[in-house]
C-alpha atoms as a PDB file:
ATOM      1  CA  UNK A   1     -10.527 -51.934   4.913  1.00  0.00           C
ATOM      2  CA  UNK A   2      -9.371 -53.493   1.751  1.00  0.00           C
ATOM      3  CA  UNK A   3     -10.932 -54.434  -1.578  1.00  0.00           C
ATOM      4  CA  UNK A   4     -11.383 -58.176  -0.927  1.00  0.00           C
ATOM      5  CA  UNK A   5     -12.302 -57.768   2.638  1.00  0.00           C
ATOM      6  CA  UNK A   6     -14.849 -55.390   1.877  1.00  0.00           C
ATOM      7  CA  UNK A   7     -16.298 -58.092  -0.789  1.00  0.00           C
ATOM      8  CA  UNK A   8     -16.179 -60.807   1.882  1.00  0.00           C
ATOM      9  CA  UNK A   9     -17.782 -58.331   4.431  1.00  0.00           C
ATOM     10  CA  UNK A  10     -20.977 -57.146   1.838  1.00  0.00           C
ATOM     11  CA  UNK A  11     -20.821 -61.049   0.811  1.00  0.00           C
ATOM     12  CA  UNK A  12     -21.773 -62.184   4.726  1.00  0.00           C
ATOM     13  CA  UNK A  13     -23.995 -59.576   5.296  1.00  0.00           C
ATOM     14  CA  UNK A  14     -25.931 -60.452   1.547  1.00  0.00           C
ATOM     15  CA  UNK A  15     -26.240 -64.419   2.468  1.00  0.00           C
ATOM     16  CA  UNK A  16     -26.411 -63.920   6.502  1.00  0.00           C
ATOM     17  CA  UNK A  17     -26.680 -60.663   7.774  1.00  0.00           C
ATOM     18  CA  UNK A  18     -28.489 -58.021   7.575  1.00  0.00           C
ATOM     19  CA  UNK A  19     -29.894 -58.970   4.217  1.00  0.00           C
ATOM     20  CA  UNK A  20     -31.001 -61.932   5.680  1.00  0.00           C
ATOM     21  CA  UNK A  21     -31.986 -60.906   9.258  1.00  0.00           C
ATOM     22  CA  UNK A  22     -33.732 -57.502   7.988  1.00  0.00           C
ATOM     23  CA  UNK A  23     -36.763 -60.017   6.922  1.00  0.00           C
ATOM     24  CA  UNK A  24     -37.108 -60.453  11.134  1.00  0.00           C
ATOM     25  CA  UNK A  25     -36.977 -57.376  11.758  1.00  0.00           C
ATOM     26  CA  UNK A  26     -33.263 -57.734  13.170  1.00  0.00           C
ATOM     27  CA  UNK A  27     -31.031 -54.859  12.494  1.00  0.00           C
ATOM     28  CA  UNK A  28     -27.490 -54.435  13.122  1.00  0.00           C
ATOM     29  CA  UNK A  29     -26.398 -52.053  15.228  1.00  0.00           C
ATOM     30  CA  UNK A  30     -25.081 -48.462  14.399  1.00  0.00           C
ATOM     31  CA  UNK A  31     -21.283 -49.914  14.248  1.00  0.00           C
ATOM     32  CA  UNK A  32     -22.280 -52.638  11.747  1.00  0.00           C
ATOM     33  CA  UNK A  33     -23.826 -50.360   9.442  1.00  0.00           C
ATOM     34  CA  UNK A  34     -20.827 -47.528   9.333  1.00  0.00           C
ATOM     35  CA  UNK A  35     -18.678 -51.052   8.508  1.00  0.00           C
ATOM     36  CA  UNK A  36     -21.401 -51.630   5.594  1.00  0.00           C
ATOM     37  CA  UNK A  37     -21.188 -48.369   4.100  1.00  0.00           C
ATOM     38  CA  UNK A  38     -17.405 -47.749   5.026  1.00  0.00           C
ATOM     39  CA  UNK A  39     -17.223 -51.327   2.923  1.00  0.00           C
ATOM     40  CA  UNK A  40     -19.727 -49.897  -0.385  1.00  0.00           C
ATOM     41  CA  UNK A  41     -17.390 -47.161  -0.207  1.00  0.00           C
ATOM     42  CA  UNK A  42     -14.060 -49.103  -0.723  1.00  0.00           C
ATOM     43  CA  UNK A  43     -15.868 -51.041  -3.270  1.00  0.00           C
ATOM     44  CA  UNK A  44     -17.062 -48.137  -5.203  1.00  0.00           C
ATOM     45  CA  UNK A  45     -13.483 -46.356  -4.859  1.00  0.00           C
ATOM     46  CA  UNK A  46     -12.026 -49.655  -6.745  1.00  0.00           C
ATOM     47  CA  UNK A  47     -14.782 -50.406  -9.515  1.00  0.00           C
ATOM     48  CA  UNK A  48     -14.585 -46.349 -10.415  1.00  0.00           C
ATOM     49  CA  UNK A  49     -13.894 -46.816 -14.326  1.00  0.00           C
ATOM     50  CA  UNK A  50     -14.401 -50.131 -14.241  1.00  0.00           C
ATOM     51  CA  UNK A  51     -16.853 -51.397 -17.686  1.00  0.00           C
ATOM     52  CA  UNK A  52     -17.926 -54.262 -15.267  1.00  0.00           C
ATOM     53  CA  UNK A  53     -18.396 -55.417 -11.722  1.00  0.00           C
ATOM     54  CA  UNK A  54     -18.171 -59.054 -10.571  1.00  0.00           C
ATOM     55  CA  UNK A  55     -21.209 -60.919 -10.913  1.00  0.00           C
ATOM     56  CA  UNK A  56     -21.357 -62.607  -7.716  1.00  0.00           C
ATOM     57  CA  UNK A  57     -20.480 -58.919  -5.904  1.00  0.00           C
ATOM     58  CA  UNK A  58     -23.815 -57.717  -7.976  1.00  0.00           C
ATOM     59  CA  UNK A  59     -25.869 -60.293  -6.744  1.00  0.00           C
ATOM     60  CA  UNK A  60     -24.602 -59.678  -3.044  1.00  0.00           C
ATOM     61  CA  UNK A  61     -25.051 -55.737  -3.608  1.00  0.00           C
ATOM     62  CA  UNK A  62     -28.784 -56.108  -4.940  1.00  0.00           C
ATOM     63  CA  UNK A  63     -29.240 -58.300  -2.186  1.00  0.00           C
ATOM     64  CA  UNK A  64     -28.224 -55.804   0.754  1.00  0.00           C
ATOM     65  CA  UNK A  65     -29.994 -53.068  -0.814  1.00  0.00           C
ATOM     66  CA  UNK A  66     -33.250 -54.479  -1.676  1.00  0.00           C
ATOM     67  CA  UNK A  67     -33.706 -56.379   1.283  1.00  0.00           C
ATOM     68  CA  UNK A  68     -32.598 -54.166   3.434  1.00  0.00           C
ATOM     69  CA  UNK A  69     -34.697 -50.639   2.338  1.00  0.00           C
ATOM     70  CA  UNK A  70     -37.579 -53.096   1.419  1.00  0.00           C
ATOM     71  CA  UNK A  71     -38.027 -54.707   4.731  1.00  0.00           C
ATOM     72  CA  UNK A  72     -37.484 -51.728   6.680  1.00  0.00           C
ATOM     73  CA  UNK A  73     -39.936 -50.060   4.241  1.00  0.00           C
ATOM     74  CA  UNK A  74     -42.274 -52.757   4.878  1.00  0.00           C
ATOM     75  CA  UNK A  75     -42.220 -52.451   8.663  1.00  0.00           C
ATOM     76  CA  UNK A  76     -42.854 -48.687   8.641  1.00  0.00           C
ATOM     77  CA  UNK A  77     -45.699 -49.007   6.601  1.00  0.00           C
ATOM     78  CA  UNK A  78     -47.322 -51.877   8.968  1.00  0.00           C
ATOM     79  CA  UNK A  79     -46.916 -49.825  11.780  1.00  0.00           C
ATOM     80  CA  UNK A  80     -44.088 -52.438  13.128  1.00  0.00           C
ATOM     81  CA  UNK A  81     -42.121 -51.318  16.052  1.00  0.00           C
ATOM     82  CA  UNK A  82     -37.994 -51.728  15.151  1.00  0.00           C
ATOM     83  CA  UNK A  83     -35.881 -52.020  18.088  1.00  0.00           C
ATOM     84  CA  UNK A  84     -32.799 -50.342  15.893  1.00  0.00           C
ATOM     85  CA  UNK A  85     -30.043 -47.658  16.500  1.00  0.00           C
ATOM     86  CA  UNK A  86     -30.090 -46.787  12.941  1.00  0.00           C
ATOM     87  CA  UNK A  87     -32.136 -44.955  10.999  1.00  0.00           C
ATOM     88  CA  UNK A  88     -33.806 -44.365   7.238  1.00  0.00           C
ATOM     89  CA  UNK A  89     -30.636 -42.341   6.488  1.00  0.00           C
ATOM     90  CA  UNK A  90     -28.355 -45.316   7.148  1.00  0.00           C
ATOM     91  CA  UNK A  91     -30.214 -47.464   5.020  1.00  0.00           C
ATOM     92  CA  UNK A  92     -30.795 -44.403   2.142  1.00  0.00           C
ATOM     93  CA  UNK A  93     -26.834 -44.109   2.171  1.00  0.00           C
ATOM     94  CA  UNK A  94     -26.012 -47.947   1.717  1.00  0.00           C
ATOM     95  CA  UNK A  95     -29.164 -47.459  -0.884  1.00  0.00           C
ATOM     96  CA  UNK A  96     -27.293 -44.125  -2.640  1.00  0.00           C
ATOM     97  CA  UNK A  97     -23.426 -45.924  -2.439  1.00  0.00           C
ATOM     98  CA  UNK A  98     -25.312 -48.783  -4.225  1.00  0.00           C
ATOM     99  CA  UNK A  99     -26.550 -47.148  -6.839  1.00  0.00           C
ATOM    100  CA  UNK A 100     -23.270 -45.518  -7.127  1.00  0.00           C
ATOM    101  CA  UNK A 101     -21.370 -48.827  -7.772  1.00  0.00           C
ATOM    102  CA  UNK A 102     -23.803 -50.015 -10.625  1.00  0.00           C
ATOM    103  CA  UNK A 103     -24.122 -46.181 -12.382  1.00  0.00           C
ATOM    104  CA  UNK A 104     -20.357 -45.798 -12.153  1.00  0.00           C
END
């Protein structure tokens, strides 16, 4: 995957995915999310160094990670049942390559 298709990948999944779904308690499957984090790492890889990072791309990143560890967060607590195939670990490594990109 390449720089600008990994922005246009995190962008869909910030303003229709699983940013957006997450508040449903739709998931995507375990594919989906390796192509999520596969995508935070190509971003990370090219922003290394970088003083700044796109504003748009920051808004899309905040909104994968937020919504996505805060929903699922949410659910757990409630004592929702999620009919995923991924786990906290998925969402604690798009939450840790996040993190990476912004403290880079």
């Amino acid at each position: 995957m390449k720089y600008e298709e990994a922005k246009l990948f995190i962008k869909y999944h910030a303003l229709e995915g699983v940013a957006y779904t997450s508040r449903f308690g739709e998931y995507p499957n375990k594919i989906e999310v390796t192509k999520i984090v596969t995508a935070l790492e190509v971003i990370l890889e090219n922003v290394k160094g970088s003083k700044f990072i796109e504003r748009e791309l920051a808004g899309w990143l905040f909104a994968i990670n937020d919504q996505t560890q805060g929903n699922f967060n949410g659910a757990v607590a409630k004592g929702i049942e999620l009919k995923i195939e991924c786990d906290e670990s998925d969402f604690f490594k798009i939450n840790e390559l996040t993190y990476a990109i912004f403290e880079q």
